[in-house]
N, C-alpha and C. Protein backbone atom coordinates (compact mmCIF):
# COMPACT_ATOMS: atom_id res chain seq x y z
N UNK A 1 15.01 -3.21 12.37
CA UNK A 1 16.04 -4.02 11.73
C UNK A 1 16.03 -5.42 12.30
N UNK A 2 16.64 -6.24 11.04
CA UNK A 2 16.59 -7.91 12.13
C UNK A 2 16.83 -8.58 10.66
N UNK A 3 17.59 -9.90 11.06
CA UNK A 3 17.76 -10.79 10.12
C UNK A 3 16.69 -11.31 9.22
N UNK A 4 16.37 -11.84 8.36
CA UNK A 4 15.36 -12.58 7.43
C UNK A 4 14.63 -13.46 8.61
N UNK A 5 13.41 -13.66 8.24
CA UNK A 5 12.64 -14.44 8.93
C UNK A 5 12.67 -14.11 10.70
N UNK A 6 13.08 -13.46 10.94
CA UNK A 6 13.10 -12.94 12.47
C UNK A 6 11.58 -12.37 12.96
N UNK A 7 10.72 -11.49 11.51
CA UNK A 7 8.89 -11.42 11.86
C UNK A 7 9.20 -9.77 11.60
N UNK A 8 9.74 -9.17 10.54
CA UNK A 8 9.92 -7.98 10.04
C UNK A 8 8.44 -7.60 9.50
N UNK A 9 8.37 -8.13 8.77
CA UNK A 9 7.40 -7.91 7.47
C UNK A 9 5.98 -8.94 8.65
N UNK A 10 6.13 -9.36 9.03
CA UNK A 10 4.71 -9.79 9.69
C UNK A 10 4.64 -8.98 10.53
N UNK A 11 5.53 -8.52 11.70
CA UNK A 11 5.05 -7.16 11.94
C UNK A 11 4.03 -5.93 11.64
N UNK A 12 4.76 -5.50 10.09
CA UNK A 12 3.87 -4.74 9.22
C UNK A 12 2.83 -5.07 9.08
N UNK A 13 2.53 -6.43 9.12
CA UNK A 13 1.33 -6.93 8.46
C UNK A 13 0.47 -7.18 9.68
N UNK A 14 0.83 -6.94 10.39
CA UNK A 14 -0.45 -7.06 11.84
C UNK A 14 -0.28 -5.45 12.20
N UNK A 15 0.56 -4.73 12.30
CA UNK A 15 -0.03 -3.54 12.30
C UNK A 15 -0.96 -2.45 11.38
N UNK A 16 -1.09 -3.41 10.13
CA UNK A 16 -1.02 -2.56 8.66
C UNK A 16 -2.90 -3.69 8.80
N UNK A 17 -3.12 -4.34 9.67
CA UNK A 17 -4.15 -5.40 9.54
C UNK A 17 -3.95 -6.19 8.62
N UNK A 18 -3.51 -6.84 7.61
CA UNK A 18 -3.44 -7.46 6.75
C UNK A 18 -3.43 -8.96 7.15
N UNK A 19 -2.96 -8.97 8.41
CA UNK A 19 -2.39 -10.37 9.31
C UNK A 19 -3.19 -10.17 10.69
N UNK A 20 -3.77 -10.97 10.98
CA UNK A 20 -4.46 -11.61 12.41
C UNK A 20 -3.84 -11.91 13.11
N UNK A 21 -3.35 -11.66 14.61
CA UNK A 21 -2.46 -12.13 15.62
C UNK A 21 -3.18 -13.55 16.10
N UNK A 22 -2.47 -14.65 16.23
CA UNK A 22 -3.06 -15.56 16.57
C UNK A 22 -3.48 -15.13 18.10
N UNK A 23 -2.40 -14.64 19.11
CA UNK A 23 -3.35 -13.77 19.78
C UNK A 23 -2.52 -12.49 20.76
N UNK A 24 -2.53 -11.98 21.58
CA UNK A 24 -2.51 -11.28 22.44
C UNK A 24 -2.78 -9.97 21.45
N UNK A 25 -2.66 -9.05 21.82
CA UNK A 25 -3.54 -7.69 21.37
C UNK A 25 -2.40 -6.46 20.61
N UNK A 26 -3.35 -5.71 19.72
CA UNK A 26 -2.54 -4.67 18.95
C UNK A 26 -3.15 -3.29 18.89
N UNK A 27 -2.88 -2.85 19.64
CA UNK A 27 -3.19 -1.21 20.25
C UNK A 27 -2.62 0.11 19.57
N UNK A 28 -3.93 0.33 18.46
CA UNK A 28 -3.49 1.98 17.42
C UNK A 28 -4.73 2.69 17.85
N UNK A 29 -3.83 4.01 18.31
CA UNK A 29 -4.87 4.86 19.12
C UNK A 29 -5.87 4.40 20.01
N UNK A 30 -5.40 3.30 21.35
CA UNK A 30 -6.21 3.04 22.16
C UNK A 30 -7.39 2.01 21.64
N UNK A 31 -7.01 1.88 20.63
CA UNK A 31 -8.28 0.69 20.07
C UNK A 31 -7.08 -0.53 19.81
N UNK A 32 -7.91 -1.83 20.14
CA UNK A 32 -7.30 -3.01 19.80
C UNK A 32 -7.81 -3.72 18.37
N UNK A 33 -6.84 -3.72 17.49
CA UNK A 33 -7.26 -3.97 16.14
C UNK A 33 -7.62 -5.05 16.06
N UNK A 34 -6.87 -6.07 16.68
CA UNK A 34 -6.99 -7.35 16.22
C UNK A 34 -8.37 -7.86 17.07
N UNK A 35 -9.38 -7.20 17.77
CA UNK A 35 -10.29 -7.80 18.12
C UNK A 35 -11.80 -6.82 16.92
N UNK A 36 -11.56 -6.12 16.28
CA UNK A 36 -12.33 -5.93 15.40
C UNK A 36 -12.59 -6.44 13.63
N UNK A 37 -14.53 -6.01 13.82
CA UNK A 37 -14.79 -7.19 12.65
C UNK A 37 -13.75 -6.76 11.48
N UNK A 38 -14.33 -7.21 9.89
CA UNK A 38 -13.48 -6.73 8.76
C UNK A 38 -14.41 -5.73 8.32
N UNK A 39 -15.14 -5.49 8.82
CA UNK A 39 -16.22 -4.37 7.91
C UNK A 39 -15.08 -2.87 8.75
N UNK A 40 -14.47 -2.94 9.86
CA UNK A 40 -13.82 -1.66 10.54
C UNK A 40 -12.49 -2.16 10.28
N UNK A 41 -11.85 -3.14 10.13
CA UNK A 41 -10.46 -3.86 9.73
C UNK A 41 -10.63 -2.55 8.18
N UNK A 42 -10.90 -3.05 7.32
CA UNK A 42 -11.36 -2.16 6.04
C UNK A 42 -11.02 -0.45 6.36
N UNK A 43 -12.43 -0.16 7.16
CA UNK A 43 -12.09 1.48 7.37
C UNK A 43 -10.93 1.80 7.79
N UNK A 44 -9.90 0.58 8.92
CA UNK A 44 -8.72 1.00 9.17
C UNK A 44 -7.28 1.40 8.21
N UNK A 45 -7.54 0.18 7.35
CA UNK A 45 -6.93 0.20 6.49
C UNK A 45 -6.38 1.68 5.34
N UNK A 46 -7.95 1.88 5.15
CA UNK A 46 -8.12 2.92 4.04
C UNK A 46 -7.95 4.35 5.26
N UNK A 47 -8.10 4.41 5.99
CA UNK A 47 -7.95 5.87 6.49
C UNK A 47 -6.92 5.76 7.55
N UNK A 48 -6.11 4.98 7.59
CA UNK A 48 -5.19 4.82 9.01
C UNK A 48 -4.09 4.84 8.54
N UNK A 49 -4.20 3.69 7.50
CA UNK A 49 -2.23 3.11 7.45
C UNK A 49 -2.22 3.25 5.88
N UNK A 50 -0.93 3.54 5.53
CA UNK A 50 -0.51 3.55 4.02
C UNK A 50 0.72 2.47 4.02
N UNK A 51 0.52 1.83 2.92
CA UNK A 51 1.65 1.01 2.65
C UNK A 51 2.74 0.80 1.27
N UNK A 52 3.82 0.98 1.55
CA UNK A 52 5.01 1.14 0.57
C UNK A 52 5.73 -0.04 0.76
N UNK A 53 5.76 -0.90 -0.38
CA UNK A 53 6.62 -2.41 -0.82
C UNK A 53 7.98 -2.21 -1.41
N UNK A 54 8.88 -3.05 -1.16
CA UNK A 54 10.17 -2.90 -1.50
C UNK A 54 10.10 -3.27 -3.41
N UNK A 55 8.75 -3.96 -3.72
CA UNK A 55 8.63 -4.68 -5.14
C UNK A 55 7.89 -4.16 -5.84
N UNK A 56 7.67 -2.51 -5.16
CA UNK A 56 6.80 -1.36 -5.91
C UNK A 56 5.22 -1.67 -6.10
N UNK A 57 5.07 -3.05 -6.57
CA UNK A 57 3.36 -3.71 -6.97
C UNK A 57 2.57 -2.74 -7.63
N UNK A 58 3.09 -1.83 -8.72
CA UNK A 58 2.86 -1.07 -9.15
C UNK A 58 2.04 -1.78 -10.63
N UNK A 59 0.79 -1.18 -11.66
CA UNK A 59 0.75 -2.19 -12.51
C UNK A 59 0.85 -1.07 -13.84
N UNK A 60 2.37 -1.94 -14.62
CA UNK A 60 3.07 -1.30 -15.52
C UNK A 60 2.74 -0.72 -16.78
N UNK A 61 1.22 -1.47 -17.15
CA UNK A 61 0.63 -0.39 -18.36
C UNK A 61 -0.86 0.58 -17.95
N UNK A 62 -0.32 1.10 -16.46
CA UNK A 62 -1.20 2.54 -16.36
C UNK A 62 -0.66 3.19 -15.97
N UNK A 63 -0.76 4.47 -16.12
CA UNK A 63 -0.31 5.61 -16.37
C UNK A 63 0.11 5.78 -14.57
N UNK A 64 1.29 7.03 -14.09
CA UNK A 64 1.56 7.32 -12.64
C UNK A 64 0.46 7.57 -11.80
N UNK A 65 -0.52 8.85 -12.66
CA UNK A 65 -1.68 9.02 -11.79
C UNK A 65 -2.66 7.87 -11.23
N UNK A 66 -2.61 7.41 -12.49
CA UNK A 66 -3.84 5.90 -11.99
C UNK A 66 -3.12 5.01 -11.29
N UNK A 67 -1.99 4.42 -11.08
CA UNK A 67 -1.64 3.95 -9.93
C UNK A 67 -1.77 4.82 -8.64
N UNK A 68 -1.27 5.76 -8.48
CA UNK A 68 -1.37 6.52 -7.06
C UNK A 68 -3.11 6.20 -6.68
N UNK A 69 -3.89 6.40 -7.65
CA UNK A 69 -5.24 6.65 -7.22
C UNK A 69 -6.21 4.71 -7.39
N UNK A 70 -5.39 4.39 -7.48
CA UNK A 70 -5.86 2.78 -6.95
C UNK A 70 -6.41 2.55 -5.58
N UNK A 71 -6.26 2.79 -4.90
CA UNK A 71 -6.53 2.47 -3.55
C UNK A 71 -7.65 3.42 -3.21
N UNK A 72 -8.18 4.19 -4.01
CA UNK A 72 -9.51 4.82 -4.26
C UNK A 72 -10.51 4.41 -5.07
N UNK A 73 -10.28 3.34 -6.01
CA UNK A 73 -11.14 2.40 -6.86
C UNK A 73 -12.25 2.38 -6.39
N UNK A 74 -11.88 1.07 -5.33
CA UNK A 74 -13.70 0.90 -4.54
C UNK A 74 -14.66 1.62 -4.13
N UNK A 75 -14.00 3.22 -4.16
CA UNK A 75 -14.72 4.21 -3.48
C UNK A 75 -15.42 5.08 -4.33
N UNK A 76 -14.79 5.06 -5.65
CA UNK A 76 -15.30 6.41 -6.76
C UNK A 76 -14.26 7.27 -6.56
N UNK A 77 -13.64 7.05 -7.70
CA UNK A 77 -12.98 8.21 -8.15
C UNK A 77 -13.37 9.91 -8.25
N UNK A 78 -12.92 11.05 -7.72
CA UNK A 78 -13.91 12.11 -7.96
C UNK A 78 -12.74 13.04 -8.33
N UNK A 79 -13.02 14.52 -8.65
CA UNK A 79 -12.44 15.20 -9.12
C UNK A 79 -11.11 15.62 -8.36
N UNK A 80 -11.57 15.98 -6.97
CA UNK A 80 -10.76 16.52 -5.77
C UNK A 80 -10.07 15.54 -5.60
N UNK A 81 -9.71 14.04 -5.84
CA UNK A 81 -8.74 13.01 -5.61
C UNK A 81 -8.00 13.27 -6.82
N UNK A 82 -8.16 13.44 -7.80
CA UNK A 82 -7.27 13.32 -8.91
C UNK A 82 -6.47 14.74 -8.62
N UNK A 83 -6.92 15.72 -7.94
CA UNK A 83 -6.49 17.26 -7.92
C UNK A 83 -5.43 17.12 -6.63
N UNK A 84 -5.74 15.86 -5.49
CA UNK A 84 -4.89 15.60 -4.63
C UNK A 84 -3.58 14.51 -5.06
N UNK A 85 -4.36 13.46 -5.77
CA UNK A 85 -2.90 13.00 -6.42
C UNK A 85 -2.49 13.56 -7.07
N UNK A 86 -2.31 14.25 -7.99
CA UNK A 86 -1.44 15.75 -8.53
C UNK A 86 -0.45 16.18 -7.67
N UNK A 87 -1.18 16.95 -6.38
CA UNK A 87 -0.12 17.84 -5.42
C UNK A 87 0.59 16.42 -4.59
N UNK A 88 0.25 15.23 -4.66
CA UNK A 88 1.13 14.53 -3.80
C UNK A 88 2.39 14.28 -4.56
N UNK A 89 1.89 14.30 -6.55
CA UNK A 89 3.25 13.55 -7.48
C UNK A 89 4.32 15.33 -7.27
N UNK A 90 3.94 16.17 -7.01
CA UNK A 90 4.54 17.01 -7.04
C UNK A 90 5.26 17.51 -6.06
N UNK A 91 4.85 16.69 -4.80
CA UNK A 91 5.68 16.64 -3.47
C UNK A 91 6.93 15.36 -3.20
N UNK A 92 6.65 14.18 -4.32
CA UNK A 92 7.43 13.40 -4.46
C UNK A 92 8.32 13.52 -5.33
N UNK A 93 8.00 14.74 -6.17
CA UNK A 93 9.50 15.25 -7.71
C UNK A 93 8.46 14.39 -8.90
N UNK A 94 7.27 14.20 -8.81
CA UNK A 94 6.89 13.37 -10.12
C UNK A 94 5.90 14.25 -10.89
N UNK A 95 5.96 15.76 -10.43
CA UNK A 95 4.64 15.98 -11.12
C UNK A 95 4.58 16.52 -12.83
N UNK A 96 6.03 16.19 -13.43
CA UNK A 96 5.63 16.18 -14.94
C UNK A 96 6.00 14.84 -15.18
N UNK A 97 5.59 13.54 -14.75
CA UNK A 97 5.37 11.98 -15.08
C UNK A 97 4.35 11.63 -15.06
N UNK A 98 2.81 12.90 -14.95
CA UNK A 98 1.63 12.15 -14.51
C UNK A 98 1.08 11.25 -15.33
N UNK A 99 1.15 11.07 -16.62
CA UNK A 99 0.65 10.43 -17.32
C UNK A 99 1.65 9.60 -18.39
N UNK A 100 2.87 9.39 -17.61
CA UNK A 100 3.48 8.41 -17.99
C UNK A 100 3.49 6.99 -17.35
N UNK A 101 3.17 6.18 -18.48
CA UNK A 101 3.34 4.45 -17.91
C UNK A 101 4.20 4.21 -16.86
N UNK A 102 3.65 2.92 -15.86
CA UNK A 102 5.07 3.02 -14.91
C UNK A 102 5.65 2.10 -15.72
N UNK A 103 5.88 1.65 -16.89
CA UNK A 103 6.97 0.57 -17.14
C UNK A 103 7.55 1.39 -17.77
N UNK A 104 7.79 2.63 -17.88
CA UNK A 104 8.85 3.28 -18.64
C UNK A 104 9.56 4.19 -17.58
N UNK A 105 9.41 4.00 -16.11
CA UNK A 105 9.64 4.92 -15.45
C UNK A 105 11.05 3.61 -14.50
N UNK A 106 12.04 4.92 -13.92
CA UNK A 106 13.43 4.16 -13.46
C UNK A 106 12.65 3.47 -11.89
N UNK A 107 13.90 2.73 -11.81
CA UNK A 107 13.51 1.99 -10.04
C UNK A 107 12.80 3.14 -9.10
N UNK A 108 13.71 4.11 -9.05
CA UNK A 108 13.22 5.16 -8.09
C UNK A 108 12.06 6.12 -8.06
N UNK A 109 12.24 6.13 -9.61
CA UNK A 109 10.79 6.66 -10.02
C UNK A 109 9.48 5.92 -9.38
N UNK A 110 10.06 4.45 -9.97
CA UNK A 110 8.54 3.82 -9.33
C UNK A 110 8.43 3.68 -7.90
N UNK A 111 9.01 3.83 -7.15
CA UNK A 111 9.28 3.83 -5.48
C UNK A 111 8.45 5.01 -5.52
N UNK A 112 8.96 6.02 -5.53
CA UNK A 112 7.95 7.54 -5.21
C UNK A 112 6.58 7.18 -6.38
N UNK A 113 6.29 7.03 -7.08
CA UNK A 113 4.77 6.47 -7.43
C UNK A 113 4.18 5.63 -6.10
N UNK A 114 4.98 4.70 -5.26
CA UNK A 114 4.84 4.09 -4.42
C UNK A 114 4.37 4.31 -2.84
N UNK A 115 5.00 5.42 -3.08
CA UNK A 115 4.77 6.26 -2.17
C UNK A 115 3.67 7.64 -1.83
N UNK A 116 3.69 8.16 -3.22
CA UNK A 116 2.57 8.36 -3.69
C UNK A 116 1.27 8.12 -3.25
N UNK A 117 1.25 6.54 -3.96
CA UNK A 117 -0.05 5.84 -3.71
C UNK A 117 -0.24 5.52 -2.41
N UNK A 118 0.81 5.29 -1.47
CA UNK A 118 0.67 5.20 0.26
C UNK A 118 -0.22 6.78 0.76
N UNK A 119 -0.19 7.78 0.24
CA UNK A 119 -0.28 9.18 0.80
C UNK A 119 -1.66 9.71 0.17
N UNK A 120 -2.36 8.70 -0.83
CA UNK A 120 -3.36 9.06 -1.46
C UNK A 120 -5.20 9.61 -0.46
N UNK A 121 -4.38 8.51 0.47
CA UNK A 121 -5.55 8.62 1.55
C UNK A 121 -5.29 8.95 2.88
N UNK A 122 -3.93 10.29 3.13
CA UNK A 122 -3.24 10.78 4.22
C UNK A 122 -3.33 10.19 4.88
N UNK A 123 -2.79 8.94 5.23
CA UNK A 123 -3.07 8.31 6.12
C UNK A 123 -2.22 8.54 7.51
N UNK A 124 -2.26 8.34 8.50
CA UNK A 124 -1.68 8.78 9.66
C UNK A 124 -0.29 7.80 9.96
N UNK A 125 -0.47 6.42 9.73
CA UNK A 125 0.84 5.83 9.64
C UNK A 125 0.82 5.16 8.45
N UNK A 126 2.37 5.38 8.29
CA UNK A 126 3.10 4.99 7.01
C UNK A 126 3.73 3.61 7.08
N UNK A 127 3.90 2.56 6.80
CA UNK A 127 4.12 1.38 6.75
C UNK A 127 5.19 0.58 5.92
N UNK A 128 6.63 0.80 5.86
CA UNK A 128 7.60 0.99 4.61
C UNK A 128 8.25 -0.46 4.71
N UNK A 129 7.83 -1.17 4.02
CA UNK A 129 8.60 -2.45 3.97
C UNK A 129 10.02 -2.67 2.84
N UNK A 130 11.12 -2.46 3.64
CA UNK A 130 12.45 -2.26 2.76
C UNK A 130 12.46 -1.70 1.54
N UNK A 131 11.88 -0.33 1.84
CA UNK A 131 11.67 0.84 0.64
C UNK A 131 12.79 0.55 -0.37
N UNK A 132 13.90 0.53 0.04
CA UNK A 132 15.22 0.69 -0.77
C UNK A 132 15.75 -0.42 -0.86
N UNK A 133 15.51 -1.80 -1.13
CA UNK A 133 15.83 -3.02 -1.37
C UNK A 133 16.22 -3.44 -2.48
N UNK A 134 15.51 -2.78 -3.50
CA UNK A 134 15.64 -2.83 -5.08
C UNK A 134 15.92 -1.06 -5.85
N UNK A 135 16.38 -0.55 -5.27
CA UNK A 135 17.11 1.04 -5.68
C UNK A 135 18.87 0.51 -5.40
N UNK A 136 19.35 1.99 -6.16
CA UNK A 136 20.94 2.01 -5.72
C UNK A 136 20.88 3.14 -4.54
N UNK A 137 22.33 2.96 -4.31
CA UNK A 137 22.85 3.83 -3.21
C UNK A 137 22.19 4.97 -2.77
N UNK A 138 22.40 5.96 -4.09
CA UNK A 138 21.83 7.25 -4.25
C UNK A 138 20.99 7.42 -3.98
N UNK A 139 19.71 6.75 -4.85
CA UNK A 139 18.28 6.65 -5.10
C UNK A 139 17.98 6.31 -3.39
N UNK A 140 18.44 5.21 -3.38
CA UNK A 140 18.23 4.48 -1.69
C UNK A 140 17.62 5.79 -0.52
N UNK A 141 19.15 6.13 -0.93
CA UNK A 141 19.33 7.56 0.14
C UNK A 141 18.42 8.67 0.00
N UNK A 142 17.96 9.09 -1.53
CA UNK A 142 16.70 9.70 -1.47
C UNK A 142 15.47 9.66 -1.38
N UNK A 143 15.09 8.56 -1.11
CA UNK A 143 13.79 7.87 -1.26
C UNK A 143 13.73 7.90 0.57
N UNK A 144 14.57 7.40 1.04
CA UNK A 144 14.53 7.98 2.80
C UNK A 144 14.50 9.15 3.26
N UNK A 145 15.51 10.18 2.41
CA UNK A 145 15.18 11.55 3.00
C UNK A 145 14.00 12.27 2.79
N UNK A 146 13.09 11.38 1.48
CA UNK A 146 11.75 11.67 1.20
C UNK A 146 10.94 11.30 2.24
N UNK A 147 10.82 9.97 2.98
CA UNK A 147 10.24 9.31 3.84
C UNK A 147 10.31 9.91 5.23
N UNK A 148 11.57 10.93 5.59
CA UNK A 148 12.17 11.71 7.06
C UNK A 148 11.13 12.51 6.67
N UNK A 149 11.35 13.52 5.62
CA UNK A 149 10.62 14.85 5.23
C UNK A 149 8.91 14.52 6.02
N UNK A 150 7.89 13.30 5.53
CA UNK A 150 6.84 12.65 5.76
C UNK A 150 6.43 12.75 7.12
N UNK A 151 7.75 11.98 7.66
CA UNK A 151 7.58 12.29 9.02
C UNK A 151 7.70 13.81 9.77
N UNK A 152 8.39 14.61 9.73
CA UNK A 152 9.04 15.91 10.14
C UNK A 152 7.35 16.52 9.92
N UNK A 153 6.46 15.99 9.25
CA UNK A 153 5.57 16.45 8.66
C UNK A 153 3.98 15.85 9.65
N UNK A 154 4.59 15.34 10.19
CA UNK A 154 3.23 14.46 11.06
C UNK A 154 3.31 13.14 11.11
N UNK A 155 3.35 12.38 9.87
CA UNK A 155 3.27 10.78 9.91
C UNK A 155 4.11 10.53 10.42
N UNK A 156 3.61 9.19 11.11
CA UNK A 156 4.00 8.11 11.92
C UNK A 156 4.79 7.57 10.72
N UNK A 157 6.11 7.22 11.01
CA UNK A 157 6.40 6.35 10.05
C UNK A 157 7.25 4.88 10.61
N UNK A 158 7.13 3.70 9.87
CA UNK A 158 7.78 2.39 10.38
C UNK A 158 8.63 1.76 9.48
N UNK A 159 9.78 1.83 9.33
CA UNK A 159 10.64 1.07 7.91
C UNK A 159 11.18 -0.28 8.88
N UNK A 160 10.78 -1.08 7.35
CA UNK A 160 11.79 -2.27 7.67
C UNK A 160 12.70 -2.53 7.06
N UNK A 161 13.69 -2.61 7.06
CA UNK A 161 15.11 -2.73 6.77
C UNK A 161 16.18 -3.61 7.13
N UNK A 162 16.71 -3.87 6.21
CA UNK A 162 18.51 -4.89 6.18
C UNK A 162 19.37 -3.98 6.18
N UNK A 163 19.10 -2.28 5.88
CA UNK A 163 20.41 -1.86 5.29
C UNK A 163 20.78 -0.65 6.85
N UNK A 164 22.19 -1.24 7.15
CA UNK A 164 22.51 -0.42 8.24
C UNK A 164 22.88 1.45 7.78
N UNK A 165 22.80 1.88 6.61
CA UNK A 165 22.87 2.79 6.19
C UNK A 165 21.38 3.49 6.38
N UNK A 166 20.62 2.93 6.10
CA UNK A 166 18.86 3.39 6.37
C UNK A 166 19.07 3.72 8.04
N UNK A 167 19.28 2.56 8.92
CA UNK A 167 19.22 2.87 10.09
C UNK A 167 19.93 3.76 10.50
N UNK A 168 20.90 4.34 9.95
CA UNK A 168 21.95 5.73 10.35
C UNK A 168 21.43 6.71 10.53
N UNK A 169 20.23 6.63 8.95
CA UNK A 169 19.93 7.84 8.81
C UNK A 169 18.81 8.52 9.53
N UNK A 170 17.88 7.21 10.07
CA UNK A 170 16.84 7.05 11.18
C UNK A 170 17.56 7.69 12.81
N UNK A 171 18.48 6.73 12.86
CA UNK A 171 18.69 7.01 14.69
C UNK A 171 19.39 8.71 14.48
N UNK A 172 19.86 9.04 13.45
CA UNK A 172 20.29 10.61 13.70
C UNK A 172 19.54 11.44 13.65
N UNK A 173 18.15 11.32 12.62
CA UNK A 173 17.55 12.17 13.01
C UNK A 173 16.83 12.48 14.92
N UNK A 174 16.57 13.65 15.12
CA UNK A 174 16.08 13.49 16.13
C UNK A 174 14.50 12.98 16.59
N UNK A 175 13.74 13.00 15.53
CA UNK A 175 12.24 12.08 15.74
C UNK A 175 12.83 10.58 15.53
N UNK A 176 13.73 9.95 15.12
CA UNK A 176 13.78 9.09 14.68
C UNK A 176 14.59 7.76 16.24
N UNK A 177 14.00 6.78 15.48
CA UNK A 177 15.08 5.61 17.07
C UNK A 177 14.95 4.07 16.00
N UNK A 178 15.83 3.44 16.32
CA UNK A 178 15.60 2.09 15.60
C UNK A 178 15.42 0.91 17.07
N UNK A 179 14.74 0.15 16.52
CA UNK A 179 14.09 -0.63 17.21
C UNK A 179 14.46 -2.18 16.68
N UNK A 180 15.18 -3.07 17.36
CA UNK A 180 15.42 -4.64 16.60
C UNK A 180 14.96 -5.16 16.86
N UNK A 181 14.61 -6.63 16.01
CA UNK A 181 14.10 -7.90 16.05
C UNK A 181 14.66 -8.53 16.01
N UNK A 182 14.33 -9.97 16.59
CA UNK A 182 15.31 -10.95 16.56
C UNK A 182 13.93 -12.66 16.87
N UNK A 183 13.69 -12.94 16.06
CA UNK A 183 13.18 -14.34 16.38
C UNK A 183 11.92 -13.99 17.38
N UNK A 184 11.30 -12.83 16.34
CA UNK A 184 10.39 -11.90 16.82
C UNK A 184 9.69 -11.54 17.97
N UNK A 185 11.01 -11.67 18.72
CA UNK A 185 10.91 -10.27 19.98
C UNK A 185 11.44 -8.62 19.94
N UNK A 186 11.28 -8.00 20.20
CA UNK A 186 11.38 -6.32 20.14
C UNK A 186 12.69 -5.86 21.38
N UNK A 187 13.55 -5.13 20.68
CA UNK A 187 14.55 -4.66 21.74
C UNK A 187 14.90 -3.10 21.28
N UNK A 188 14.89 -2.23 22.37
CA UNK A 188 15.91 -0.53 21.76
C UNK A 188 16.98 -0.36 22.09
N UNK A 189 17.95 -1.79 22.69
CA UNK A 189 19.22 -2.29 23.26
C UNK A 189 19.84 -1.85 21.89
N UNK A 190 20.49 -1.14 21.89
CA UNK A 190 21.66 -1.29 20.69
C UNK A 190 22.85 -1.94 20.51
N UNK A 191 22.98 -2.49 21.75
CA UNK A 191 23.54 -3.92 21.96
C UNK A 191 23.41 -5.11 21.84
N UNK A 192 22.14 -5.26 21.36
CA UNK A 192 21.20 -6.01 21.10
C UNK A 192 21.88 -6.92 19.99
N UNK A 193 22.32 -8.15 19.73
CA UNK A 193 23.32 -8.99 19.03
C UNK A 193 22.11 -9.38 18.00
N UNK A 194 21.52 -8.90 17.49
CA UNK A 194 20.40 -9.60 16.47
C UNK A 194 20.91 -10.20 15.85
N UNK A 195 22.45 -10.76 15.21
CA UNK A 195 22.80 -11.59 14.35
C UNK A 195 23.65 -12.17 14.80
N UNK A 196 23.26 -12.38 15.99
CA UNK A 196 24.42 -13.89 16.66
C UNK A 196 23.32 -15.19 17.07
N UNK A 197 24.10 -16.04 16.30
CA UNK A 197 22.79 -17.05 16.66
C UNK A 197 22.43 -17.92 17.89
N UNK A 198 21.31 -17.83 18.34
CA UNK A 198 21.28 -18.41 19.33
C UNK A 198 20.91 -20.14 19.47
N UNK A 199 22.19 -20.49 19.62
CA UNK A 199 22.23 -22.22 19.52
C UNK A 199 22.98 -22.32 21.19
N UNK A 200 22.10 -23.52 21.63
CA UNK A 200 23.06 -23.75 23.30
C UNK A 200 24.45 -24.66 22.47
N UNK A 201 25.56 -24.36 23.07
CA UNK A 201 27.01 -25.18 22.84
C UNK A 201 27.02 -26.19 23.22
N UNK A 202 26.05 -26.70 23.79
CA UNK A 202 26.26 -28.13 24.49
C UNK A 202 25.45 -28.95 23.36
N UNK A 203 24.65 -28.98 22.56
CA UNK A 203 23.33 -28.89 21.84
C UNK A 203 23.77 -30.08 20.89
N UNK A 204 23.32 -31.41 20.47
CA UNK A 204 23.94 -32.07 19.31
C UNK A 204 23.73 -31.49 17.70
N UNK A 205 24.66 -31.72 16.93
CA UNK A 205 24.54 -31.30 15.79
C UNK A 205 23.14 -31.94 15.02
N UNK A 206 22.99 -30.87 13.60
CA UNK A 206 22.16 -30.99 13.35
C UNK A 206 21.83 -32.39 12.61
């Protein structure tokens, strides 16, 4: 959790590789990512980390299955992937939508397509950038207890979040702990004032 611009989402994006640390080091499973080429940046990507957007990036005239199975493009599509995205839409509640468009499908719908497509290539960590940003309440709330289930299940999982209701549902579980940012440093202080601003009082106006 942490205010806008505090380094939420760049976070993700240097653990997820997508982003280069200008420097000091980023350590998944004893390997330092940020000092490897892009030809293993790549393999990390596709077999390590899955990633779920708060803006779905879903593309609206193909069908549920063929989005989930995007992130298998470059590789060849084969029979046993289409037979695995199947059992994943059916672990997310989607498996009689397979061959419906996502532009006819609700917010939440397309979130679990979203999710979906994060799980296409089991990846070991999950990468959730304000899953529930653009859902309601309800939906919100189920789309996380989908994301707990994930974890309870093996994956690593990392949400970023504004909504102190997400974080409730994190610090109660017992795998779960929230972790803040603030002007992107890291604290598990739950005292931790992430939204008090830090200006000296003596300081001239702006």
């Amino acid at each position: 959790m942490g205010p806008s611009g505090s380094g939420k989402s760049t976070l993700l994006n240097i653990l997820g590789a997508m982003d280069i640390p200008t420097s000091g080091t980023v350590i998944v499973n004893e390997i330092n990512i940020a000092n490897l080429p892009e030809r293993k940046l790549s393999g990390y990507r596709k077999n390590t980390v899955g990633f779920i957007f708060q803006n779905f990036y879903l593309l609206p005239n193909v069908d549920v299955i063929g989005n989930v199975l995007i992130p298998l493009t470059p590789y060849g599509i084969k029979d046993e992937d289409r037979t695995r995205a199947q059992e994943i839409l059916e672990i997310v509640g989607l498996g009689n939508r397979t061959h419906t468009k996502v532009r006819k499908l609700s917010g939440g719908e397309s979130q679990r397509v979203a999710i979906a497509r994060a799980l296409i290539n089991d990846p070991k960590i999950i990468l959730a950038d304000e899953p529930t940003g653009n859902l309601d309440s309800e939906t919100g709330k189920s789309i996380i207890e989908l994301l707990i289930k994930l974890a309870e299940k093996g994956k690593t999982l990392i949400i970023v979040t504004h909504d102190p209701r997400v974080a409730g549902l994190i610090s109660e579980h017992p795998l779960g702990q929230n972790i803040w940012i603030k002007d992107g440093k890291l604290s598990k202080d739950p005292t931790y004032d992430m939204y008090c601003w830090d200006i000296n009082s003596n300081a001239s106006d702006p």
